[in-house]
PDB file of N, CA and C in Angstrom:
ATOM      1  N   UNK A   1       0.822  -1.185   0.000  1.00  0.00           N
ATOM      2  CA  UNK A   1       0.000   0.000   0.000  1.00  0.00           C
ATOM      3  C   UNK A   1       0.870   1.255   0.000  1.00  0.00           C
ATOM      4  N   UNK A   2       2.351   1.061   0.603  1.00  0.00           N
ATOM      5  CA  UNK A   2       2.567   2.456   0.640  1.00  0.00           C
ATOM      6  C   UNK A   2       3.704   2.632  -0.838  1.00  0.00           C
ATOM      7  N   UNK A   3       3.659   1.833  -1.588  1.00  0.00           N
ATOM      8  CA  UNK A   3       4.190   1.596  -2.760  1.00  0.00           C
ATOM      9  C   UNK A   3       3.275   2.378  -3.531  1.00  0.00           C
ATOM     10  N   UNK A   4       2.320   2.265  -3.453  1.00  0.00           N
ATOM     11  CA  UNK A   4       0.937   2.487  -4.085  1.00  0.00           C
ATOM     12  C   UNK A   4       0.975   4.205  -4.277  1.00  0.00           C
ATOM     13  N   UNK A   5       0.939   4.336  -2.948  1.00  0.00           N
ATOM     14  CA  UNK A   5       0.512   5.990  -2.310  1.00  0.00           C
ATOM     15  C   UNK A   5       1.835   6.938  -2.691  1.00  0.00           C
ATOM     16  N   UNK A   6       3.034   6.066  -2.697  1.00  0.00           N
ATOM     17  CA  UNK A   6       4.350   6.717  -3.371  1.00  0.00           C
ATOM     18  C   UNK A   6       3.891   6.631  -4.374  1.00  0.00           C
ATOM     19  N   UNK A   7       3.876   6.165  -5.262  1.00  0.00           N
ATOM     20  CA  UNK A   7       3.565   6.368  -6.581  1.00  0.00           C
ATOM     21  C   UNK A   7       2.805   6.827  -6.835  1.00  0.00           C
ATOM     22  N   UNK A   8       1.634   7.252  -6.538  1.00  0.00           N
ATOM     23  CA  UNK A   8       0.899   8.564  -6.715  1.00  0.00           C
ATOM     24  C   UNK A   8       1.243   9.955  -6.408  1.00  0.00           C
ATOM     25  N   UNK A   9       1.882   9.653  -5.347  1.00  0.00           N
ATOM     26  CA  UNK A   9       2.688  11.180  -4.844  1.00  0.00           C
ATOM     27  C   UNK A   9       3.483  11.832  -5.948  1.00  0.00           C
ATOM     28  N   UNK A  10       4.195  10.510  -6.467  1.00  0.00           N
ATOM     29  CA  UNK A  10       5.259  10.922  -7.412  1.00  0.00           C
ATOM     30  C   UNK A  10       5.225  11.191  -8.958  1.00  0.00           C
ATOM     31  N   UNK A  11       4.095  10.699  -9.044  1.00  0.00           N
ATOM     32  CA  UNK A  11       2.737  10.980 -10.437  1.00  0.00           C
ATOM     33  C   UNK A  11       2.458  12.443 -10.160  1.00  0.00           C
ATOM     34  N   UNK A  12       1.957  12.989  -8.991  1.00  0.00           N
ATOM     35  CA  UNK A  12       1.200  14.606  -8.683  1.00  0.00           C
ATOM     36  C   UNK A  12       2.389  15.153  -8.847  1.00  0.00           C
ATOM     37  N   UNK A  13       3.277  15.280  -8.488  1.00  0.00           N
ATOM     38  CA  UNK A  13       4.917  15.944  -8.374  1.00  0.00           C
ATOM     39  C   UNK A  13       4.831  16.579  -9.708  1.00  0.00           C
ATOM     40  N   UNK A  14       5.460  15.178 -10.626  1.00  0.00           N
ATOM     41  CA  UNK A  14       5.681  15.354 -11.630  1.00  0.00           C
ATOM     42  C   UNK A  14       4.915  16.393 -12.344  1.00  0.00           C
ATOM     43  N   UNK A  15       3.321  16.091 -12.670  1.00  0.00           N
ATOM     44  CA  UNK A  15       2.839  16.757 -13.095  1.00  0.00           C
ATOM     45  C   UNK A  15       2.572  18.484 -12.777  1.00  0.00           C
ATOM     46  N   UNK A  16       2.616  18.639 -11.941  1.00  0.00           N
ATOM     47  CA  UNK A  16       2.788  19.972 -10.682  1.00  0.00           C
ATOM     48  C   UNK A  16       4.047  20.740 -11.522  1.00  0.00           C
ATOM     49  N   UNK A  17       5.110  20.243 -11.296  1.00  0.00           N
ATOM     50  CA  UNK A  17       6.426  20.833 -11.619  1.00  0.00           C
ATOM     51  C   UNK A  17       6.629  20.638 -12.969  1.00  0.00           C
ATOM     52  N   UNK A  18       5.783  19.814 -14.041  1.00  0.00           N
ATOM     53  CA  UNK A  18       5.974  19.709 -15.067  1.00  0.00           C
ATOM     54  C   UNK A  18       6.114  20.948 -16.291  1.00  0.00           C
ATOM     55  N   UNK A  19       6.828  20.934 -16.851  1.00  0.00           N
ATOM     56  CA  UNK A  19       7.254  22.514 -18.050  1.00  0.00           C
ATOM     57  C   UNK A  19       6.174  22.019 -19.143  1.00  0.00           C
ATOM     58  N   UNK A  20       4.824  23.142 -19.393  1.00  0.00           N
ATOM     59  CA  UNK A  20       4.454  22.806 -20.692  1.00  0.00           C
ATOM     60  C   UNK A  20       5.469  22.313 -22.242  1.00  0.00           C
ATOM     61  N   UNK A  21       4.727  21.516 -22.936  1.00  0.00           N
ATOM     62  CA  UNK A  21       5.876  21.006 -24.068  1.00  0.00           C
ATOM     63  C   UNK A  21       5.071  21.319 -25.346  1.00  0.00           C
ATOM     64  N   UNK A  22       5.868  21.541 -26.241  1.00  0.00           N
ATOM     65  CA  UNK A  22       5.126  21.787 -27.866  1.00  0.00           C
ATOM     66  C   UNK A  22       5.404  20.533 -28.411  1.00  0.00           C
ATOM     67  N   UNK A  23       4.778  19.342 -28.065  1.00  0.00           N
ATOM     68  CA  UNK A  23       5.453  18.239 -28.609  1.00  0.00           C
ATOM     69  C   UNK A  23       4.304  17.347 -29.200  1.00  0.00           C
ATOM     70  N   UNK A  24       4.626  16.336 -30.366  1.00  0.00           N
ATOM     71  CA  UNK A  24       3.332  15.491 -30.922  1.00  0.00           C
ATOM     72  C   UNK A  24       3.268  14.413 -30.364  1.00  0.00           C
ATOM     73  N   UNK A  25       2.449  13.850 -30.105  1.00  0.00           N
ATOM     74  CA  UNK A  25       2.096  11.966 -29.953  1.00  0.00           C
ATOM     75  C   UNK A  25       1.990  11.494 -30.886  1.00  0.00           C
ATOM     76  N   UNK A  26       2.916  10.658 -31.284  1.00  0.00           N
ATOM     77  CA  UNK A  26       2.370   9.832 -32.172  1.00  0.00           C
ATOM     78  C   UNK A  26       1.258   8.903 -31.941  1.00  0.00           C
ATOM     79  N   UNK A  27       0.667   8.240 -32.889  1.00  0.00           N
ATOM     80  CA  UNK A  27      -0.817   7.463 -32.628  1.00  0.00           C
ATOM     81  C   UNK A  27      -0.212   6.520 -32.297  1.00  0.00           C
ATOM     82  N   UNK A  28       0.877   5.567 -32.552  1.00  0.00           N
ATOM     83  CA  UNK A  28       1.364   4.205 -31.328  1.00  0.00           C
ATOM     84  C   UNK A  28       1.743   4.743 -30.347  1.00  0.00           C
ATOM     85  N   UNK A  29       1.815   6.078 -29.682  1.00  0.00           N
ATOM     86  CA  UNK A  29       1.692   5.660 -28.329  1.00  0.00           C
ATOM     87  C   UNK A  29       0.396   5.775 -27.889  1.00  0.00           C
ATOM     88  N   UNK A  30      -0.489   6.166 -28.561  1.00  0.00           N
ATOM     89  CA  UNK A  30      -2.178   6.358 -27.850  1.00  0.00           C
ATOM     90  C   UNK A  30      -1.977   4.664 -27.482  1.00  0.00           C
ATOM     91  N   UNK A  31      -1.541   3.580 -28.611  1.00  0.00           N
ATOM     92  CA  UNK A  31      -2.076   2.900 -28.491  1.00  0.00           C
ATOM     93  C   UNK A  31      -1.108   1.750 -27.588  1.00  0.00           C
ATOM     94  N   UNK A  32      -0.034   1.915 -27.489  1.00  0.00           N
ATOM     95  CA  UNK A  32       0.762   1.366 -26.388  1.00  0.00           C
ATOM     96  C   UNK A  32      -0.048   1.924 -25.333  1.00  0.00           C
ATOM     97  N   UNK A  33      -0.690   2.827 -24.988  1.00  0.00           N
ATOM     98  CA  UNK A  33      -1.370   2.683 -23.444  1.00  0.00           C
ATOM     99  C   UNK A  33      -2.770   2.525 -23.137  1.00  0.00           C
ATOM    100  N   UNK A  34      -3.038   2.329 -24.744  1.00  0.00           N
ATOM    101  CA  UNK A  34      -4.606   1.235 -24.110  1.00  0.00           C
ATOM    102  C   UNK A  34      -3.859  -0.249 -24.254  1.00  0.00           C
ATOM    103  N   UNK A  35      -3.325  -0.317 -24.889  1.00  0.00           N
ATOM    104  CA  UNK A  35      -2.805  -1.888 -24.414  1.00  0.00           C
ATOM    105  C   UNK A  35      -2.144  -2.164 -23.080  1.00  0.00           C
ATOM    106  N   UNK A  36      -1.795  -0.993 -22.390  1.00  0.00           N
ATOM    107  CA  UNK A  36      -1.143  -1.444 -21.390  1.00  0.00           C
ATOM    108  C   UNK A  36      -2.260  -1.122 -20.338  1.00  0.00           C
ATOM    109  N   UNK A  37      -3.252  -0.088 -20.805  1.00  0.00           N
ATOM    110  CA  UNK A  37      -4.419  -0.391 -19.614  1.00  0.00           C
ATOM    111  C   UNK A  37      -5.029  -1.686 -20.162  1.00  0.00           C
ATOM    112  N   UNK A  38      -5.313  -2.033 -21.345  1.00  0.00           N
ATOM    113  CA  UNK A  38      -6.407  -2.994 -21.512  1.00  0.00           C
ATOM    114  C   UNK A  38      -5.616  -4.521 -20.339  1.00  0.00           C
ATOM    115  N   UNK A  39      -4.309  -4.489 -20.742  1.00  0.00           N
ATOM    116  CA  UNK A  39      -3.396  -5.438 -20.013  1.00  0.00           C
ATOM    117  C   UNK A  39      -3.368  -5.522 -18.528  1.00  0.00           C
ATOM    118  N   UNK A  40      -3.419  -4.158 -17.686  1.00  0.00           N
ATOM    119  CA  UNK A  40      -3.712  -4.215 -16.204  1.00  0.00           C
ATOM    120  C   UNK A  40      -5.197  -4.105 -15.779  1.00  0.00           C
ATOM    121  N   UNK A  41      -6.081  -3.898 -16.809  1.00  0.00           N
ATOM    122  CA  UNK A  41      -7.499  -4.262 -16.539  1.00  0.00           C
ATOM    123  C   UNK A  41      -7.819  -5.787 -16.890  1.00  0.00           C
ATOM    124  N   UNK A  42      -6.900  -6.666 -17.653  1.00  0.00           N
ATOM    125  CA  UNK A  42      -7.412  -8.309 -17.668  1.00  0.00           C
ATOM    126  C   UNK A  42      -6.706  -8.989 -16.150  1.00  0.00           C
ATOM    127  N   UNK A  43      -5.483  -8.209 -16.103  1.00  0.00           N
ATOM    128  CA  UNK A  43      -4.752  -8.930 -15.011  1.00  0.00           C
ATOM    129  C   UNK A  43      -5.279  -8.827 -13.600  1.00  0.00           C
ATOM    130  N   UNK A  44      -6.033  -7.637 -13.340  1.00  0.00           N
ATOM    131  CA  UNK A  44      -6.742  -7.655 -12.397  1.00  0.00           C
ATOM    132  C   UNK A  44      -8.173  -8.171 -12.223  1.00  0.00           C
ATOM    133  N   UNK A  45      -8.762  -8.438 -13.438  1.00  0.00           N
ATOM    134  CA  UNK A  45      -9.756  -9.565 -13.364  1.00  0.00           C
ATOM    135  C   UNK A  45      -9.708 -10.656 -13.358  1.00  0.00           C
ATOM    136  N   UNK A  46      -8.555 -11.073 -14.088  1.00  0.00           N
ATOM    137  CA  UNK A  46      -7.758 -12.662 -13.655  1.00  0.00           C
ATOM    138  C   UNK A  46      -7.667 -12.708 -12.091  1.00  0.00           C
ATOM    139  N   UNK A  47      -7.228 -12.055 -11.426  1.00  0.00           N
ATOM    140  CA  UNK A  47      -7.000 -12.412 -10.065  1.00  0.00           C
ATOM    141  C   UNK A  47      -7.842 -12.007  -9.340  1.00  0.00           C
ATOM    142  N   UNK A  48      -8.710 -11.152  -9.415  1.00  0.00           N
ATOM    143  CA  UNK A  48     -10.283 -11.207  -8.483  1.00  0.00           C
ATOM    144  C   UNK A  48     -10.713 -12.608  -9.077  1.00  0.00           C
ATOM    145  N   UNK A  49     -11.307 -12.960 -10.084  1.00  0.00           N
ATOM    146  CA  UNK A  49     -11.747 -14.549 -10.690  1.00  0.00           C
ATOM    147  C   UNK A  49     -11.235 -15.452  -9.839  1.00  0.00           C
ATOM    148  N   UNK A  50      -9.768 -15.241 -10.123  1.00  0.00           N
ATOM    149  CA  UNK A  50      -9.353 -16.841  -8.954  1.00  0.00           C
ATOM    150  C   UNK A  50      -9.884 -16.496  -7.804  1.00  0.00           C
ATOM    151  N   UNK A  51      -9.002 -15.546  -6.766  1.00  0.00           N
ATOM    152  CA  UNK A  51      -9.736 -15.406  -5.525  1.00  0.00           C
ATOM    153  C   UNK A  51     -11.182 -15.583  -5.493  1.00  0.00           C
ATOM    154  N   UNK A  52     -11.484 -14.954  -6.210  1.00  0.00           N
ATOM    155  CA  UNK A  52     -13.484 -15.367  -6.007  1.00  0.00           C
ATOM    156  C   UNK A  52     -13.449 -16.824  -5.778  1.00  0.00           C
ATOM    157  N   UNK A  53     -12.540 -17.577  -6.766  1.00  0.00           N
ATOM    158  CA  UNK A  53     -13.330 -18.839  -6.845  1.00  0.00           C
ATOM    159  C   UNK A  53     -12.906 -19.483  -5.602  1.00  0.00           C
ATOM    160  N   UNK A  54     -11.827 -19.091  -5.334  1.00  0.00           N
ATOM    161  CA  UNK A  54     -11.339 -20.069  -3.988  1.00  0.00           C
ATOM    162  C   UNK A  54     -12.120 -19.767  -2.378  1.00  0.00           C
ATOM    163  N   UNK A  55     -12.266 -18.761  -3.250  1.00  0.00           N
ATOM    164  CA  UNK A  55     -13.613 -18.166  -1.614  1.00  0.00           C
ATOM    165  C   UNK A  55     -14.852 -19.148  -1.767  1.00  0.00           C
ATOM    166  N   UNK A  56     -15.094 -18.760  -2.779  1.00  0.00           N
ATOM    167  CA  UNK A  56     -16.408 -19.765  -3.013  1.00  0.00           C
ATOM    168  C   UNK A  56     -16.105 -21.144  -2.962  1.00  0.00           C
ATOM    169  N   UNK A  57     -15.289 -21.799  -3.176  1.00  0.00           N
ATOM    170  CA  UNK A  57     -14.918 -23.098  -3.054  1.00  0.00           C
ATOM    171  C   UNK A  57     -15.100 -23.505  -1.192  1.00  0.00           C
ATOM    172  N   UNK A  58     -14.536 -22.449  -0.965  1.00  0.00           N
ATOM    173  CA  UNK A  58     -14.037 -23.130   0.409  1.00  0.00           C
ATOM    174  C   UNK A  58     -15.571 -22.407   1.135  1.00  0.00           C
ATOM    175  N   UNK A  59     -16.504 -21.830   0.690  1.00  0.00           N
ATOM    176  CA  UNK A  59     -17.849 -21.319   1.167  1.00  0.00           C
ATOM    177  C   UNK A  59     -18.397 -22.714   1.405  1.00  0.00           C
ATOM    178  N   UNK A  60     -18.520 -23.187  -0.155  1.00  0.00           N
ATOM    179  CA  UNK A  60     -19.642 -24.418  -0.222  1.00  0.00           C
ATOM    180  C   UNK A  60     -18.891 -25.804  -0.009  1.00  0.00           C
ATOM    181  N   UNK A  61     -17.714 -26.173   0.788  1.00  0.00           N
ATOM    182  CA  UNK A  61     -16.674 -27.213   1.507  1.00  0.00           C
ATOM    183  C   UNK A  61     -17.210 -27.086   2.576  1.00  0.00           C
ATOM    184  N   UNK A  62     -17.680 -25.929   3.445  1.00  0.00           N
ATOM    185  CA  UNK A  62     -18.098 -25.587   4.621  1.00  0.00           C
ATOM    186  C   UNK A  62     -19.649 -26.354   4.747  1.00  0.00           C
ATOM    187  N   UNK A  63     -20.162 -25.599   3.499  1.00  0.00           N
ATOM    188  CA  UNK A  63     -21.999 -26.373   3.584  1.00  0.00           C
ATOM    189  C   UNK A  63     -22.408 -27.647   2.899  1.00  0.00           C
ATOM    190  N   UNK A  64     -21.515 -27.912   2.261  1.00  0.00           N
ATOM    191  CA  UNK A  64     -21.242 -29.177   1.757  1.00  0.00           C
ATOM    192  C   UNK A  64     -22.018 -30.328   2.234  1.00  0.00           C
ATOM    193  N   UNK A  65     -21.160 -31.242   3.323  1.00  0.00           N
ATOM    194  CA  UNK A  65     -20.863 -31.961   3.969  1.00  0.00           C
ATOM    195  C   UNK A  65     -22.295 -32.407   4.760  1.00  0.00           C
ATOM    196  N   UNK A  66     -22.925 -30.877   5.574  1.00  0.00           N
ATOM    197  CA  UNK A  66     -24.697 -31.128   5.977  1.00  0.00           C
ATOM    198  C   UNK A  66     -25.536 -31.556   4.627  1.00  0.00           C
ATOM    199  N   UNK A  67     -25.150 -31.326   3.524  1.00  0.00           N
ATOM    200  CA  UNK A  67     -25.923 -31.669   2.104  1.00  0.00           C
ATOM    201  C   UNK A  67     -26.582 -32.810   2.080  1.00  0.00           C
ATOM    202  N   UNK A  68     -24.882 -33.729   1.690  1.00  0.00           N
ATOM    203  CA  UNK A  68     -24.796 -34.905   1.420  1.00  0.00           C
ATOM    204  C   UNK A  68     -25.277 -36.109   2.280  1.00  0.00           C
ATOM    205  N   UNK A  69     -25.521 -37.502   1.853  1.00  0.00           N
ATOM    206  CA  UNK A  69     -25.844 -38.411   2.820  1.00  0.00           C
ATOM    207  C   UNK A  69     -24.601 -38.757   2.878  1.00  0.00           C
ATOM    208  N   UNK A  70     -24.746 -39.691   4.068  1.00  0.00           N
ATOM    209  CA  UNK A  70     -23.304 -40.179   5.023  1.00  0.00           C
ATOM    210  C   UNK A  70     -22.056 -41.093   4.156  1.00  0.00           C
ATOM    211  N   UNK A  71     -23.138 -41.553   3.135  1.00  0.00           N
ATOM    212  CA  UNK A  71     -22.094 -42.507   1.970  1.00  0.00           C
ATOM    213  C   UNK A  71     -21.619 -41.585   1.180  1.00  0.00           C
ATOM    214  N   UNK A  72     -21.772 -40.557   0.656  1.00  0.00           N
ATOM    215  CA  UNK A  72     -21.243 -39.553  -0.032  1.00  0.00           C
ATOM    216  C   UNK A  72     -19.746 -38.532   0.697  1.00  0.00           C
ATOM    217  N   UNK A  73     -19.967 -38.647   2.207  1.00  0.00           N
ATOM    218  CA  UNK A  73     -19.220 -38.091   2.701  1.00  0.00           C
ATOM    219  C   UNK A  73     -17.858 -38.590   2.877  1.00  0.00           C
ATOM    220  N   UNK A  74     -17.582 -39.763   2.579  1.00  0.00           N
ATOM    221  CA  UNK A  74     -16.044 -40.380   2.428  1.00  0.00           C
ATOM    222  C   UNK A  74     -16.542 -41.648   3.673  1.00  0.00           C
ATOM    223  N   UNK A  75     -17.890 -41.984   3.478  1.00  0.00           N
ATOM    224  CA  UNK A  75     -18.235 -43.208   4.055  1.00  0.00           C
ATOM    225  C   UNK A  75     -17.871 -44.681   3.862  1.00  0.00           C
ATOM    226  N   UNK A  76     -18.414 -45.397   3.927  1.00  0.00           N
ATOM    227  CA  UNK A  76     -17.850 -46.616   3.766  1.00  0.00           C
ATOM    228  C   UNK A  76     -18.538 -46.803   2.289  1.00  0.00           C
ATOM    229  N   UNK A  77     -17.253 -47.151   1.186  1.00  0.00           N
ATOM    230  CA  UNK A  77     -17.479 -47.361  -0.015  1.00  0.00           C
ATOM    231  C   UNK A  77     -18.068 -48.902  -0.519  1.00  0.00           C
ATOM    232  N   UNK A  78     -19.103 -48.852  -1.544  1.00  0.00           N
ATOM    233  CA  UNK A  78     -19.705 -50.138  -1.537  1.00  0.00           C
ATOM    234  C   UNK A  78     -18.964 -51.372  -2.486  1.00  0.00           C
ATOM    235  N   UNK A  79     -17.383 -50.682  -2.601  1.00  0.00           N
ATOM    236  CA  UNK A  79     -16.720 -51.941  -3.340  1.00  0.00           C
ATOM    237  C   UNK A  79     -16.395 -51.758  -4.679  1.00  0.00           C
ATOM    238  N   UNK A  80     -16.986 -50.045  -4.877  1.00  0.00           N
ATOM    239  CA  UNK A  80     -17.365 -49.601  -6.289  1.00  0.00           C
ATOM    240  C   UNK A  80     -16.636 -48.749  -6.510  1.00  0.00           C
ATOM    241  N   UNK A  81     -15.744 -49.130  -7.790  1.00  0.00           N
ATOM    242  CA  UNK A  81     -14.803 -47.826  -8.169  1.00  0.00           C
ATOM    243  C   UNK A  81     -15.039 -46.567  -8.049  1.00  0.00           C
ATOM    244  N   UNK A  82     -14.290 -45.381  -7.996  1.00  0.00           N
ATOM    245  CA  UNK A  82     -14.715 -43.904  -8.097  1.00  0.00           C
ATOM    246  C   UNK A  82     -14.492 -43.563  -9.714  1.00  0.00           C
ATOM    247  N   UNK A  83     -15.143 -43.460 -10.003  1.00  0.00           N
ATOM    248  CA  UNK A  83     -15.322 -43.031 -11.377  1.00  0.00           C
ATOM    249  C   UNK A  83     -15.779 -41.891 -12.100  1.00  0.00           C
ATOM    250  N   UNK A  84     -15.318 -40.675 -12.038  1.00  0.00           N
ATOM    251  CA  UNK A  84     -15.494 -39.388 -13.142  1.00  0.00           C
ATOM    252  C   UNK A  84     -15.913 -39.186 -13.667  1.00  0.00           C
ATOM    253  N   UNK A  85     -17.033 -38.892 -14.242  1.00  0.00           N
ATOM    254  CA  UNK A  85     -17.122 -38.576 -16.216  1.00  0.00           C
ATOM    255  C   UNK A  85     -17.289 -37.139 -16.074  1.00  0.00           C
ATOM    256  N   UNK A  86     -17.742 -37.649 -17.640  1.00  0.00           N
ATOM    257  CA  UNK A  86     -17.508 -35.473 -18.288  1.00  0.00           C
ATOM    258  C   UNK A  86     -19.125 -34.957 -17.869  1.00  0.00           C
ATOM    259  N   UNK A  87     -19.995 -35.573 -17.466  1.00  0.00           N
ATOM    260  CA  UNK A  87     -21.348 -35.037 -16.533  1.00  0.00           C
ATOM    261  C   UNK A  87     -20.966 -34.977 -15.153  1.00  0.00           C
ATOM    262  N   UNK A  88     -20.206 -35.969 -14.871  1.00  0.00           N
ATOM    263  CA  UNK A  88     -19.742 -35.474 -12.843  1.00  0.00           C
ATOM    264  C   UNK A  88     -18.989 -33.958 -13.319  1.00  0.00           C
ATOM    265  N   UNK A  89     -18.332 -33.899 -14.069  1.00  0.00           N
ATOM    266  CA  UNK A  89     -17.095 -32.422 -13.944  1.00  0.00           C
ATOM    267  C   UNK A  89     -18.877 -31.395 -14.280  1.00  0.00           C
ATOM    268  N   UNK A  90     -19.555 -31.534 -15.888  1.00  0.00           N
ATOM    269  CA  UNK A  90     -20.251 -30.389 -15.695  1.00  0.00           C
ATOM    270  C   UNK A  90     -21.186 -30.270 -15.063  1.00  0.00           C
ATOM    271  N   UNK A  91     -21.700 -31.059 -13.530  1.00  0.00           N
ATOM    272  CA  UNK A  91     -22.916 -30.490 -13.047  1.00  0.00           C
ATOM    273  C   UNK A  91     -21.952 -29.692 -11.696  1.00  0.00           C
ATOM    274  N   UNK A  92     -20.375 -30.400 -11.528  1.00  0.00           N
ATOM    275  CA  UNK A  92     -20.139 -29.257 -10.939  1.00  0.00           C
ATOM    276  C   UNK A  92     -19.826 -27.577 -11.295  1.00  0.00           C
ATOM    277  N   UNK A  93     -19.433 -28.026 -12.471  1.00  0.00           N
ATOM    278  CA  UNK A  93     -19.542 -26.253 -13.207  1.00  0.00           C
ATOM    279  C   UNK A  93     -20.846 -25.304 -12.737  1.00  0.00           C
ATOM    280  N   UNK A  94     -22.261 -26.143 -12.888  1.00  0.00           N
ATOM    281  CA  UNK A  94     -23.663 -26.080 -12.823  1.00  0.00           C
ATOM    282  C   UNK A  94     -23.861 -25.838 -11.016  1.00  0.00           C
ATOM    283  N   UNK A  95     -23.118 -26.212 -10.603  1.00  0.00           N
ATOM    284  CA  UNK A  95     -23.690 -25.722  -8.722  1.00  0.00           C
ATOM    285  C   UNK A  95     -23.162 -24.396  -8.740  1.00  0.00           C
TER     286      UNK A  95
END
């Protein structure tokens, strides 16, 4: 955080003490800095996403467990393989 708050300080500075300039932009740099916002606006939705999910993971681990019946809970297995498919993975997508 105080990385953060320096670097804003030092953003206002700049600009404060800054000398007007007669100078052009070229149009790649407009666009080097929407790519570099578009780039710190995915990266920070990438990582709220995970965190979300691991919150939520560990939400419904908590309520889980009252759900299920007692054989579901890591009860005594009836001899019967554990077995996966591609409907066990998407009805958990679906909770």
């Amino acid at each position: 955080m105080k990385g953060i708050i320096t670097a804003v300080y030092a953003v206002c500075i700049a600009l404060i003490l800054s000398v007007r300039a007669e100078a052009y932009i070229d149009p790649a740099t407009t666009s080097y800095i929407i790519q570099i916002v578009a780039g710190v606006v995915i990266a920070v939705g990438t990582v709220f996403g995970i965190y979300w999910k691991k919150i939520r993971g560990k939400v419904k681990k908590k309520q889980e467990p009252d759900d299920l019946p007692p054989a579901e809970q890591g009860g005594v297995n009836d001899g019967e393989k554990d077995v996966i498919t591609a409907e066990d993975l998407l009805d958990d997508e679906d909770k």
